[in-house]
N, C-alpha and C. Protein backbone atom coordinates (compact mmCIF):
# COMPACT_ATOMS: atom_id res chain seq x y z
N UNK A 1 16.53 -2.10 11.54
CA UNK A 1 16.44 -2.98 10.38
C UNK A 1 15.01 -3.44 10.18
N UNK A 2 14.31 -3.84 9.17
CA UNK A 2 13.18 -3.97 8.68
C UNK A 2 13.15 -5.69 9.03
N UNK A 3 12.06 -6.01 9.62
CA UNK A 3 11.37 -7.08 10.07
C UNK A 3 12.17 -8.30 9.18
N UNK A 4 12.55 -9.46 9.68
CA UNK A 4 13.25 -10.42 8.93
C UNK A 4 12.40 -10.68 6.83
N UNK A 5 11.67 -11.12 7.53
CA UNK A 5 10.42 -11.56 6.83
C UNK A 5 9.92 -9.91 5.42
N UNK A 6 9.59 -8.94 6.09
CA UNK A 6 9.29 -8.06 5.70
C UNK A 6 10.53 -7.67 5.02
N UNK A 7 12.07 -7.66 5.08
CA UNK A 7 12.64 -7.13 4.54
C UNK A 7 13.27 -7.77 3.22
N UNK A 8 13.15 -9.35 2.93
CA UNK A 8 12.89 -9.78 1.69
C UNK A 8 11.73 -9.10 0.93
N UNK A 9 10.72 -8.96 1.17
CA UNK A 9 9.27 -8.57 0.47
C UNK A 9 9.62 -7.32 -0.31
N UNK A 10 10.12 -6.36 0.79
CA UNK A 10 11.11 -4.95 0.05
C UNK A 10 11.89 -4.91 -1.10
N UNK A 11 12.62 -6.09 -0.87
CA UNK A 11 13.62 -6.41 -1.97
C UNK A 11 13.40 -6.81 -3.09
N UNK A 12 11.98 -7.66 -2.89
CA UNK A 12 11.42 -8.17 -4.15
C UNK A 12 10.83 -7.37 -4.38
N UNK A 13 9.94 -6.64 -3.65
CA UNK A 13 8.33 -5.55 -4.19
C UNK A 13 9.05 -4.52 -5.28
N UNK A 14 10.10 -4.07 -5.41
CA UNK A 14 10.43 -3.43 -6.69
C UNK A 14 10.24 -4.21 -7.61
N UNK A 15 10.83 -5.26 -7.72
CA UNK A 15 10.57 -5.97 -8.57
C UNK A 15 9.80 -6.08 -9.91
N UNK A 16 8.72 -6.60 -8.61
CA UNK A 16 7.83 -7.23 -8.65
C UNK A 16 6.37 -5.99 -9.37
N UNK A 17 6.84 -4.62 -9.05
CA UNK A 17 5.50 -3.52 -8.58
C UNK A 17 5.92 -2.35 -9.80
N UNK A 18 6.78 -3.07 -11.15
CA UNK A 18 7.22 -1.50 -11.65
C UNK A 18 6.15 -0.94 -12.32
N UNK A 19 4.63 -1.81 -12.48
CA UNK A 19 3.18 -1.39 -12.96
C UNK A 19 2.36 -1.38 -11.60
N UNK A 20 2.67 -0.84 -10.84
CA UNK A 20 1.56 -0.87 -9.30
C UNK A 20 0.83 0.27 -9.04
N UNK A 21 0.01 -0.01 -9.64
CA UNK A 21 -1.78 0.92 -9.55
C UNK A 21 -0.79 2.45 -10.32
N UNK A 22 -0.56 3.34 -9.60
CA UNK A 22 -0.94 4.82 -10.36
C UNK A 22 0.57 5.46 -10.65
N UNK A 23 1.22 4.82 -10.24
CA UNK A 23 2.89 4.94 -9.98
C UNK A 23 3.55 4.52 -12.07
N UNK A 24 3.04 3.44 -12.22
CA UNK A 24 3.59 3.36 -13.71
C UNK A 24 2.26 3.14 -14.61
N UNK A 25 2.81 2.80 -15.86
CA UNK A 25 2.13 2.38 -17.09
C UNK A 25 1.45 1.12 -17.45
N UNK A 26 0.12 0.82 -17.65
CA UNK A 26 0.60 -0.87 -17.44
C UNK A 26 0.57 -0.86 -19.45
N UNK A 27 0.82 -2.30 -19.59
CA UNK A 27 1.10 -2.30 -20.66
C UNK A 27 -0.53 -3.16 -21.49
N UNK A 28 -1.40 -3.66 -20.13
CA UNK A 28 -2.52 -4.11 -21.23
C UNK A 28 -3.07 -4.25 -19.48
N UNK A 29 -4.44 -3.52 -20.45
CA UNK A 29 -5.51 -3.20 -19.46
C UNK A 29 -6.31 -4.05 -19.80
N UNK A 30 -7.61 -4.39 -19.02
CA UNK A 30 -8.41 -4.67 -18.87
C UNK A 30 -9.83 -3.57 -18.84
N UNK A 31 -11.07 -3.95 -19.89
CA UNK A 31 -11.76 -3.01 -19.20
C UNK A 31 -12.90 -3.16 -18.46
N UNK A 32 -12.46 -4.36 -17.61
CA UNK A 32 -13.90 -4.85 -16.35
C UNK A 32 -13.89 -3.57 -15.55
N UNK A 33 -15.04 -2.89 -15.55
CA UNK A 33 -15.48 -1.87 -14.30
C UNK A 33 -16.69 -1.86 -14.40
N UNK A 34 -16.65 -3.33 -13.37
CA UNK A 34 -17.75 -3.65 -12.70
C UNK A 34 -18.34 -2.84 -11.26
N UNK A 35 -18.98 -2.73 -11.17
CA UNK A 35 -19.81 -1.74 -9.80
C UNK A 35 -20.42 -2.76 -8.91
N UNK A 36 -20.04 -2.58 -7.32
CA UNK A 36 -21.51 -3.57 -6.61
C UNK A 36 -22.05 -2.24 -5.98
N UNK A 37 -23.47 -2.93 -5.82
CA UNK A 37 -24.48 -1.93 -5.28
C UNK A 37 -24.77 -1.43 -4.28
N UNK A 38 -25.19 -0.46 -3.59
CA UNK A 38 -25.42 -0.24 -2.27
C UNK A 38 -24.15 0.76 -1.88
N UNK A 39 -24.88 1.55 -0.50
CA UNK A 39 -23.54 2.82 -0.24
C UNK A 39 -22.16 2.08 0.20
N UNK A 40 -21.49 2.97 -0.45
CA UNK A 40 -20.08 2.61 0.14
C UNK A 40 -20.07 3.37 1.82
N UNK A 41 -19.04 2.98 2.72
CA UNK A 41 -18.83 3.70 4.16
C UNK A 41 -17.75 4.82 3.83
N UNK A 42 -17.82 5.72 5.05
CA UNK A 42 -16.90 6.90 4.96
C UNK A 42 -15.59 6.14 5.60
N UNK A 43 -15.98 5.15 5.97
CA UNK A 43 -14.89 4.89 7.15
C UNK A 43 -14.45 3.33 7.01
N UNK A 44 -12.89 2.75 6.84
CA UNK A 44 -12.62 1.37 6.68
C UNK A 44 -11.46 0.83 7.90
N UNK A 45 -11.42 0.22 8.56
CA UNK A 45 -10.37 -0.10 9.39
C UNK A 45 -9.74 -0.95 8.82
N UNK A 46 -7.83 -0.91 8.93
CA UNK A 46 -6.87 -1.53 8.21
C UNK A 46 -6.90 -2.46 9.63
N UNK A 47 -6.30 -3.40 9.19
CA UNK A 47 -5.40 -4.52 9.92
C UNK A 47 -4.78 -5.27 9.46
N UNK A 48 -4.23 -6.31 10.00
CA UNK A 48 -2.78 -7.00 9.69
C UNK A 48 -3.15 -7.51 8.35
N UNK A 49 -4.04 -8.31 7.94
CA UNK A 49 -4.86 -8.68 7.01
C UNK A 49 -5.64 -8.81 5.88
N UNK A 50 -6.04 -7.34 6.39
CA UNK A 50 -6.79 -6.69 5.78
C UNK A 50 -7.46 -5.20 5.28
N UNK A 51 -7.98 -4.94 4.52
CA UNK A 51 -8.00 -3.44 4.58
C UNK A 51 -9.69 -3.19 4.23
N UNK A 52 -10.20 -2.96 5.12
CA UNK A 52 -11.70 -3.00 5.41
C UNK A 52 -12.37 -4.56 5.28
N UNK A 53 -13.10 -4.36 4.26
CA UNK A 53 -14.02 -6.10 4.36
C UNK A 53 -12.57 -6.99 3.05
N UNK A 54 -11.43 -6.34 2.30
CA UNK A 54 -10.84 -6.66 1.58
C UNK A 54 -9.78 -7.48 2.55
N UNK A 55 -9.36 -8.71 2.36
CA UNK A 55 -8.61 -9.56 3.26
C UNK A 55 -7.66 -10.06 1.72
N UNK A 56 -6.33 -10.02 2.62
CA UNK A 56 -5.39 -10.70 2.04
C UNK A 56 -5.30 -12.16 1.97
N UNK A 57 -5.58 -12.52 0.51
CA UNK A 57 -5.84 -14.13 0.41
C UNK A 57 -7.78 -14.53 -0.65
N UNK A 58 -8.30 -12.97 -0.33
CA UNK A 58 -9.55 -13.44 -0.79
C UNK A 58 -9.08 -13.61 -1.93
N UNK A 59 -10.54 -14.24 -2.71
CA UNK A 59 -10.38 -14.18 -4.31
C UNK A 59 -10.45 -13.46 -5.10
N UNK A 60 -10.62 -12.66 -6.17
CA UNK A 60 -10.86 -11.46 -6.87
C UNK A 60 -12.35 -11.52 -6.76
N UNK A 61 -13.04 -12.24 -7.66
CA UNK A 61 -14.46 -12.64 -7.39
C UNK A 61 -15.55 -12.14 -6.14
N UNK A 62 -14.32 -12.20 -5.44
CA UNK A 62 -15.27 -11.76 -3.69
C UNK A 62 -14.82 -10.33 -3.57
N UNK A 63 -13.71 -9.98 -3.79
CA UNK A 63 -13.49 -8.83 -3.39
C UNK A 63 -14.38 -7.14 -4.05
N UNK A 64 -14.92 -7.17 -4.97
CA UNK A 64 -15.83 -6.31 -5.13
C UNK A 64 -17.12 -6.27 -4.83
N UNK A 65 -17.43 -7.82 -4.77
CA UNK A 65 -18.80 -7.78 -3.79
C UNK A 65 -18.39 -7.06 -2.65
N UNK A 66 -17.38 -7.52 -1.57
CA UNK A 66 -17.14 -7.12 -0.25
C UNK A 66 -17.41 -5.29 -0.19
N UNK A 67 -17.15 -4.61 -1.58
CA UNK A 67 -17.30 -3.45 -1.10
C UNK A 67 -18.17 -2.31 -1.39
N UNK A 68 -19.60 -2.62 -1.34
CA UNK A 68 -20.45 -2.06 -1.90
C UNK A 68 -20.50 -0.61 -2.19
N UNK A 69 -21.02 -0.02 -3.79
CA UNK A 69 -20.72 1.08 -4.31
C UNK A 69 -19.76 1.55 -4.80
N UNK A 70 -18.41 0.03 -4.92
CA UNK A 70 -17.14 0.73 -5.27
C UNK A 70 -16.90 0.21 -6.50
N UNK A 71 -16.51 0.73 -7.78
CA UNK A 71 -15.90 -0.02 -9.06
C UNK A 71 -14.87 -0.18 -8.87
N UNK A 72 -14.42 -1.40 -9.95
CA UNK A 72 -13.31 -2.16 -9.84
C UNK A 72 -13.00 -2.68 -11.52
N UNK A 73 -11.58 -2.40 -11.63
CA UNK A 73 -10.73 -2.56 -12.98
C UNK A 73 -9.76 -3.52 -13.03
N UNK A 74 -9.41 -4.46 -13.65
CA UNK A 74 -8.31 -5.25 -13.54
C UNK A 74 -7.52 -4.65 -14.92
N UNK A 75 -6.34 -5.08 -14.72
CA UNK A 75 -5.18 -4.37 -15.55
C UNK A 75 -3.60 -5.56 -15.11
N UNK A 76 -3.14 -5.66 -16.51
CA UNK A 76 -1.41 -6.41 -16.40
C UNK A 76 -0.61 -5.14 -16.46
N UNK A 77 -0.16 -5.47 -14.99
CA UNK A 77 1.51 -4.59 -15.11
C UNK A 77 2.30 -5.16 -16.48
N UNK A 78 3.28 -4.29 -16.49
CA UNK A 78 4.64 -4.89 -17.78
C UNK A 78 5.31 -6.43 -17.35
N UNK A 79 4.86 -6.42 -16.45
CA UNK A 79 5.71 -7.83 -15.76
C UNK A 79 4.47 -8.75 -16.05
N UNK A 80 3.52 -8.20 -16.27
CA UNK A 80 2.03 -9.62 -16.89
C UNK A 80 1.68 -10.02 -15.19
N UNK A 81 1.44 -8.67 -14.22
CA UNK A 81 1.19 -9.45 -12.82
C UNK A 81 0.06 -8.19 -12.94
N UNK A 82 -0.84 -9.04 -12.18
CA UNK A 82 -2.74 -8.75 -12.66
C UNK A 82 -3.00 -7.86 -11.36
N UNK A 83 -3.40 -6.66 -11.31
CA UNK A 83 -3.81 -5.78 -10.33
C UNK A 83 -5.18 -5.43 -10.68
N UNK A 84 -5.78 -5.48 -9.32
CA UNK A 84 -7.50 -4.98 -9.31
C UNK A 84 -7.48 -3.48 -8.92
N UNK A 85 -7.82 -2.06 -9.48
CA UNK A 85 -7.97 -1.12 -8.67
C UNK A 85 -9.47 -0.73 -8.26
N UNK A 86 -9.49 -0.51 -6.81
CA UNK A 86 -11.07 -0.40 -6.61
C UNK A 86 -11.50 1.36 -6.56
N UNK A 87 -12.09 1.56 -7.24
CA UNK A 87 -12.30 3.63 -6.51
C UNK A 87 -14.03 3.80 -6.79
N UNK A 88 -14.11 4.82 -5.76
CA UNK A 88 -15.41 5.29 -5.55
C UNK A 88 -15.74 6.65 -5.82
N UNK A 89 -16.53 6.95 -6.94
CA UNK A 89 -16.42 8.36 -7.32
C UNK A 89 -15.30 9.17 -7.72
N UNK A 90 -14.14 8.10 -8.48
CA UNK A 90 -13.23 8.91 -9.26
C UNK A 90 -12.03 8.80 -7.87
N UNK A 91 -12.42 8.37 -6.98
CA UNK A 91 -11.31 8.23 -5.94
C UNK A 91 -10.50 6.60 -5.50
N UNK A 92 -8.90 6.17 -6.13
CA UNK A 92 -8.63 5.06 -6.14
C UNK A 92 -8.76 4.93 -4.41
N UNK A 93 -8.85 3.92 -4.39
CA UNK A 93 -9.17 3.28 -3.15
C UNK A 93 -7.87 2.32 -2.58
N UNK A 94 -7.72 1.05 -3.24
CA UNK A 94 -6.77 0.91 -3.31
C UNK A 94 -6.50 0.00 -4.68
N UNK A 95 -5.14 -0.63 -4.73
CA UNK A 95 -4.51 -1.53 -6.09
C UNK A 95 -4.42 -3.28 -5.08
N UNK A 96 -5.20 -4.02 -5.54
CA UNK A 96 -4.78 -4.77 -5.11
C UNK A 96 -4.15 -5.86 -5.95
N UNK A 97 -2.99 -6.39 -5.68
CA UNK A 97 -2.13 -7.74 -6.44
C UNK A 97 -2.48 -8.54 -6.39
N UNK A 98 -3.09 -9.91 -7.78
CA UNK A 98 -3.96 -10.96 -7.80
C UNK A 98 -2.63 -11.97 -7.71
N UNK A 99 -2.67 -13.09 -7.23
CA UNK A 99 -2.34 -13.90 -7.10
C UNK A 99 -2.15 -14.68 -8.72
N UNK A 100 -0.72 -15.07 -9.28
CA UNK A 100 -1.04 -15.72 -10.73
C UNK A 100 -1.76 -16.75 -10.96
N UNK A 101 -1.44 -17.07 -9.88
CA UNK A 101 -2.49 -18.80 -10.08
C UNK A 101 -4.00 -19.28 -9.68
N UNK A 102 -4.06 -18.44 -8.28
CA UNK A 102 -5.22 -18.37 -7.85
C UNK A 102 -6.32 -17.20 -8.02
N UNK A 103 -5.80 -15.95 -8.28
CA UNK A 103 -6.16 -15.02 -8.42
C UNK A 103 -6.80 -14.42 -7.28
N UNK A 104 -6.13 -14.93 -6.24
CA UNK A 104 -6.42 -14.36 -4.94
C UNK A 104 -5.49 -13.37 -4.75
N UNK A 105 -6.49 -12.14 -3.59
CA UNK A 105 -5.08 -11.04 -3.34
C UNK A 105 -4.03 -11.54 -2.70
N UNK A 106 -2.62 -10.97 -2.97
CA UNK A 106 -1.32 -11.39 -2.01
C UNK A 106 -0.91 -9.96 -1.85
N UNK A 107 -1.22 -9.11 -2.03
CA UNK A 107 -0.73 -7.61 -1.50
C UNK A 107 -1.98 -6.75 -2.07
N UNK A 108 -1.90 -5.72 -0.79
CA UNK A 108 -3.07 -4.54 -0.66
C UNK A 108 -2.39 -3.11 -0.72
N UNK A 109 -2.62 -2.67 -1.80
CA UNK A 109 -2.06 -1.08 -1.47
C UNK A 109 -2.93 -0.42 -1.50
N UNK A 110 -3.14 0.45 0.13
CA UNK A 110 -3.95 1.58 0.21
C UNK A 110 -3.97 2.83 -0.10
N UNK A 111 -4.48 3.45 -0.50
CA UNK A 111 -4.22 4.64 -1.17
C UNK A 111 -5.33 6.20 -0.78
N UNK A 112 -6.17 5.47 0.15
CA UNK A 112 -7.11 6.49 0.83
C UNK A 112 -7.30 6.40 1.72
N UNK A 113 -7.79 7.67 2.61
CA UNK A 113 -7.36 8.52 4.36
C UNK A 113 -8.65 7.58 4.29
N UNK A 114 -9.63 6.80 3.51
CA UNK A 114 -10.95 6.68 3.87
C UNK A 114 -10.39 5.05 4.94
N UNK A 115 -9.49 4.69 5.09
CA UNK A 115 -8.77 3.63 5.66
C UNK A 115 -7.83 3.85 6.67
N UNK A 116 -8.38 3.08 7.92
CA UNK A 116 -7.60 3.97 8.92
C UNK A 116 -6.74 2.35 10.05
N UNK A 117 -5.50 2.24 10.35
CA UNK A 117 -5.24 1.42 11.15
C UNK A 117 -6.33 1.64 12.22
N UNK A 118 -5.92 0.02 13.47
CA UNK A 118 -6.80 0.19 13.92
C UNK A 118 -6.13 1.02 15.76
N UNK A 119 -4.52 1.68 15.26
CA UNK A 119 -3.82 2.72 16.11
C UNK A 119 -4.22 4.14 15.08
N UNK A 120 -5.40 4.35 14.44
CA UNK A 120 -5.91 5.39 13.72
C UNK A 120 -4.72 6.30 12.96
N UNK A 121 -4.38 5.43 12.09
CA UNK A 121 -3.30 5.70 11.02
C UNK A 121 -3.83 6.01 9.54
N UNK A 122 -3.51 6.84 9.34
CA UNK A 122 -4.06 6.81 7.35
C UNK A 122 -3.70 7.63 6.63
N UNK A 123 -3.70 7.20 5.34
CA UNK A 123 -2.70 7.92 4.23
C UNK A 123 -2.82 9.37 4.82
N UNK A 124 -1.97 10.47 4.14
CA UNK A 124 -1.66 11.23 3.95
C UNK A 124 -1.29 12.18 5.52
N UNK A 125 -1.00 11.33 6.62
CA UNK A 125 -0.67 11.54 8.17
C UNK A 125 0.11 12.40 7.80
N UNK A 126 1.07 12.75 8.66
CA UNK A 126 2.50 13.05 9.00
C UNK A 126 2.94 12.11 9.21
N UNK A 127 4.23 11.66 9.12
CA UNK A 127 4.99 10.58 9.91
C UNK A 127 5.34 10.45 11.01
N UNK A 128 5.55 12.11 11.62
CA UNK A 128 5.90 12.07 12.96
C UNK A 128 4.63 11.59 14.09
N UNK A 129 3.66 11.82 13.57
CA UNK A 129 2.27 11.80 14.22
C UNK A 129 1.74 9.74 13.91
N UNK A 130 2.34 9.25 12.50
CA UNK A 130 2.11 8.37 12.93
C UNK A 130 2.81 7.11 13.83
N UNK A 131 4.49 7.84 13.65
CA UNK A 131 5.03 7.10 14.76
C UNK A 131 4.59 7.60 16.25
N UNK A 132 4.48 8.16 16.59
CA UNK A 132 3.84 8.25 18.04
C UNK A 132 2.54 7.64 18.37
N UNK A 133 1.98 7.34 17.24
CA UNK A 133 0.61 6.34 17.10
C UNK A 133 0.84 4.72 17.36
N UNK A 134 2.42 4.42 16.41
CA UNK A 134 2.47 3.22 16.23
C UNK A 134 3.79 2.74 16.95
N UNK A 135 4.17 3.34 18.27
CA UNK A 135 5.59 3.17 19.11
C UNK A 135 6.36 3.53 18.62
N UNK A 136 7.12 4.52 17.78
CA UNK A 136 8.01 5.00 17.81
C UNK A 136 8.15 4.33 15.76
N UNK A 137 9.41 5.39 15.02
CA UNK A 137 9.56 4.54 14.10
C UNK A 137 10.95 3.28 13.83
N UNK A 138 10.61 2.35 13.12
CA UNK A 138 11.87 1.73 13.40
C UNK A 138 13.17 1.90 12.28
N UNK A 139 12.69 2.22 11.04
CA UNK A 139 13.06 2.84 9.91
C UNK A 139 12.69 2.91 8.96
N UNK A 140 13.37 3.83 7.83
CA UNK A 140 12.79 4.28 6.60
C UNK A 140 14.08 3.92 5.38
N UNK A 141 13.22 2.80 4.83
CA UNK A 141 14.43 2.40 3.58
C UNK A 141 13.91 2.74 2.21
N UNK A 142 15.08 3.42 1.80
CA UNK A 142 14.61 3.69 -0.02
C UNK A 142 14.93 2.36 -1.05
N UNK A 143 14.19 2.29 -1.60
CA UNK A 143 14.61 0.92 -2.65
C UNK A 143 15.01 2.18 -4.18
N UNK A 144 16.33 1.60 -4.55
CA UNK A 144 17.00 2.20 -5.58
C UNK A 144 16.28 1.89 -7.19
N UNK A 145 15.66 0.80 -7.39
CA UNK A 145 14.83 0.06 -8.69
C UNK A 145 14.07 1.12 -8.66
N UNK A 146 12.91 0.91 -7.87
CA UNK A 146 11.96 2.11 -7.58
C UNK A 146 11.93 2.96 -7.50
N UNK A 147 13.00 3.86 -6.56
CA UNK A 147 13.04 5.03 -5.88
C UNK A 147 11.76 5.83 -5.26
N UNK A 148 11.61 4.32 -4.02
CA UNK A 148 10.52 4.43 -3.14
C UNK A 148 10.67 4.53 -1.79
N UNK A 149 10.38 5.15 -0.82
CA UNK A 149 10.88 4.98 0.30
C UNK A 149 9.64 4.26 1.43
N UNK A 150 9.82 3.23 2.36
CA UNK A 150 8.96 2.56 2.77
C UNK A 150 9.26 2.79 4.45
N UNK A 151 8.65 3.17 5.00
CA UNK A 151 8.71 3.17 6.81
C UNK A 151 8.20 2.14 7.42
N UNK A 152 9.12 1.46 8.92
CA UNK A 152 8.52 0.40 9.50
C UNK A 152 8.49 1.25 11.41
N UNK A 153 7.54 0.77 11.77
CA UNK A 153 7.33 1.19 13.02
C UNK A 153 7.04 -0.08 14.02
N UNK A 154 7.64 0.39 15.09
CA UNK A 154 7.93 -0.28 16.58
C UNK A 154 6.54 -1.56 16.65
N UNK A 155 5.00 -0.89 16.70
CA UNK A 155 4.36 -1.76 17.17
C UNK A 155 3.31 -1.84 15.33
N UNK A 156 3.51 -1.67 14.60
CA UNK A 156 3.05 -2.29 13.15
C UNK A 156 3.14 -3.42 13.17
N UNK A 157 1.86 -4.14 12.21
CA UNK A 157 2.07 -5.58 12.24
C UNK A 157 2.69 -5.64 11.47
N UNK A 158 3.75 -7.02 11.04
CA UNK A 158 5.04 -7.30 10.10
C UNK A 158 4.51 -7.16 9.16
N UNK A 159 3.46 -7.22 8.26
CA UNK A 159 2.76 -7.48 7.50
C UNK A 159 2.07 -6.10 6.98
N UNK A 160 2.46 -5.20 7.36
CA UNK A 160 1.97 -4.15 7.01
C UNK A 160 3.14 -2.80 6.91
N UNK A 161 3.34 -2.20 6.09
CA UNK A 161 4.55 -1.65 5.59
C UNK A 161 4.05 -0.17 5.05
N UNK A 162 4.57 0.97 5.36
CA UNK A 162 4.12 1.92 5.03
C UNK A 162 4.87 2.68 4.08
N UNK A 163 4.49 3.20 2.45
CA UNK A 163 4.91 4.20 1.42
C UNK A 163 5.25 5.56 2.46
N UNK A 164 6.14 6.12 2.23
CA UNK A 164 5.95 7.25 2.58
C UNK A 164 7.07 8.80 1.34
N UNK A 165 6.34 10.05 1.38
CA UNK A 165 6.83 10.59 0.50
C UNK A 165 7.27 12.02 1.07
N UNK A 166 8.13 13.04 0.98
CA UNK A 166 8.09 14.10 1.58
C UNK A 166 7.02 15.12 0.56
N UNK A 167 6.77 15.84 1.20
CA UNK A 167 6.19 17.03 0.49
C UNK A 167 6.90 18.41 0.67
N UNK A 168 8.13 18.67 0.40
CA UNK A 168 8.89 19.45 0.17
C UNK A 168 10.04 19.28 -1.18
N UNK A 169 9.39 17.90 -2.06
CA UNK A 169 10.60 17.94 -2.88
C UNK A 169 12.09 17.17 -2.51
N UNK A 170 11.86 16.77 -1.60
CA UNK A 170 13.21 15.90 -0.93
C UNK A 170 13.24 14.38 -0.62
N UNK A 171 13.67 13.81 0.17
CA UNK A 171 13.21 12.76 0.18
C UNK A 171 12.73 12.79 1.84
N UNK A 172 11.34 11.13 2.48
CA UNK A 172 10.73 11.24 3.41
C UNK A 172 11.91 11.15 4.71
N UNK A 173 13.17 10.19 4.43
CA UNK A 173 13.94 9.96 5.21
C UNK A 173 14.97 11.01 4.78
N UNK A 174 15.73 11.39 6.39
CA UNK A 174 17.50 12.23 5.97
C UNK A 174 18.18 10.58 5.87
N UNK A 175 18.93 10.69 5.11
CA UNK A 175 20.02 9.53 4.44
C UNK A 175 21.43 10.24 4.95
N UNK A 176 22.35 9.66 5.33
CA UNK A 176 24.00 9.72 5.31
C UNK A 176 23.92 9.51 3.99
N UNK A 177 25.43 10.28 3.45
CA UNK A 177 25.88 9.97 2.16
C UNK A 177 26.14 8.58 1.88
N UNK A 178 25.31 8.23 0.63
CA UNK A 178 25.51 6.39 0.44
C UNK A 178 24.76 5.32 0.70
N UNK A 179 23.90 6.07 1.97
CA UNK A 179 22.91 4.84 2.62
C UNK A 179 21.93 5.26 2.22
N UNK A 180 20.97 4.17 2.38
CA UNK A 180 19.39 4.04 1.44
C UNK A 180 18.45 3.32 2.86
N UNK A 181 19.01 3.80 4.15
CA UNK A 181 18.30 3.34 5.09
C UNK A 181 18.44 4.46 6.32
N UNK A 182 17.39 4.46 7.20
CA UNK A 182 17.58 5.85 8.06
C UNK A 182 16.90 5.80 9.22
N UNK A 183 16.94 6.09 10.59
CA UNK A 183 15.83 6.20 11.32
C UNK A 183 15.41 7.52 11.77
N UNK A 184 15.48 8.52 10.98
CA UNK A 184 15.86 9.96 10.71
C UNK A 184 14.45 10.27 9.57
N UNK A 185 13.60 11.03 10.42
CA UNK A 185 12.43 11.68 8.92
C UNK A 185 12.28 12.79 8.61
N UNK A 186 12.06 13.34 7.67
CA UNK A 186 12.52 14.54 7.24
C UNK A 186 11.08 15.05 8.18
N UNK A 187 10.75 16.60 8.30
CA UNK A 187 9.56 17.63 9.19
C UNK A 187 8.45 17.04 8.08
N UNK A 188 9.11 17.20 6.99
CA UNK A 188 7.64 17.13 5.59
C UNK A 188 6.99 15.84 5.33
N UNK A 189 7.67 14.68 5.87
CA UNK A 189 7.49 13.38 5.56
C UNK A 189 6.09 12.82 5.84
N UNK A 190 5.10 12.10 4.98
CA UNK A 190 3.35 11.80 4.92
C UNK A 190 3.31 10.13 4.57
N UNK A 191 2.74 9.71 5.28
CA UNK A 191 2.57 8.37 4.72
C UNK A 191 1.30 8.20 2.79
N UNK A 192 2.24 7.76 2.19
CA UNK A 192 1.47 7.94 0.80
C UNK A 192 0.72 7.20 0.90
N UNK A 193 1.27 5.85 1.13
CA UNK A 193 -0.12 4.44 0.70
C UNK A 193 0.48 3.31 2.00
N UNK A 194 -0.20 2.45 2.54
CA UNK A 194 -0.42 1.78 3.78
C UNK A 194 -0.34 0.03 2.43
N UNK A 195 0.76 -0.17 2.81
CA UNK A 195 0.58 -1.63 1.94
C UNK A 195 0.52 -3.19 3.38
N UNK A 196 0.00 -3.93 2.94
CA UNK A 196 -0.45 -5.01 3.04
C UNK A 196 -0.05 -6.30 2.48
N UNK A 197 0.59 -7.00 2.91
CA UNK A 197 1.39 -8.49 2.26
C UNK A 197 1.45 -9.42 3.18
N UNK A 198 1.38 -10.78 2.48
CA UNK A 198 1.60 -11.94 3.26
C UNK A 198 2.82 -12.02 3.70
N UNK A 199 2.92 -13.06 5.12
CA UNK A 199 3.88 -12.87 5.48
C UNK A 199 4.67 -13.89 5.34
């Protein structure tokens, strides 16, 4: 079963995500793409927190300074909930969710291998390779709104929740007839995007 805490967040993140970065449509963009200066790194370490110098909780304001050489777009999902996407050379980086009131981040979706846990995890793994990274997996639930499937593993922080997709056309988890939860992954199964939320 998915972390007490973490498995409300699931329930809502459909919700909440039917405009989340590259997955839907938003319905009114923004066209800030602002640039900060200086090289970007090849290399970002995720943690519970955070996803390189980007921390869950900063402000929008700070968060493109934090990542030099990377542009950044704000955009309203259909739900009017404000996402920053950051990419470097045509490559999204990640979507991060502004806070309505504060406009601080409250969720990080990663979306590039250029981001690595700090059990050296990152998009586009295998699954089998990253549960043996991260103790074993604990399961893989599809949300039906969405039709997303999300993996949780043994030693992951609660706070950190992994997309995952097959690449054979099927889905990342084998399902029993009926159930939308599994601790069963298909051979083809890849972690898509490495998300990030308060807890």
């Amino acid at each position: 079963m998915l972390r007490t805490g973490l498995g409300i967040g699931i329930v809502v993140l459909p919700l909440l995500l039917s405009g989340c970065g590259e997955d839907a449509n938003s319905n009114k963009s923004s066209p800030l793409a602002e640039q900060s200066s200086a090289p970007a790194l090849n290399s970002y370490t995720i943690t519970a927190g955070s996803a390189g110098p980007v921390q869950l909780g900063m402000p929008s304001s700070e968060i493109l300074a934090s990542m030099p050489g990377v542009a950044a777009g704000v955009e309203l999902d259909g739900e009017g909930i404000e996402w920053m996407t950051l990419t470097l050379n045509g490559e999204t980086l990640m979507n991060v969710m502004l806070d309505k009131n504060t406009h601080a981040a409250s969720l990080i979706r990663v979306l590039s291998p250029r981001f690595v846990t700090e059990q050296n995890v990152r998009v586009g793994e295998n699954l089998q390779s990253a549960g043996e990274k991260l103790g074993g997996l604990t399961e893989i639930q599809w949300t039906e709104v969405e039709s997303r499937e999300f993996a949780t593993f043994t030693n992951a922080p609660a706070s950190m929740v992994f997309q995952v997709i097959s690449n054979d056309g099927t889905t990342a988890g084998v399902y029993s007839k009926g159930e939308t939860s599994t601790t069963i992954a298909s051979a083809s199964a890849t972690i898509h995007s490495i998300w990030l939320m308060t807890e």
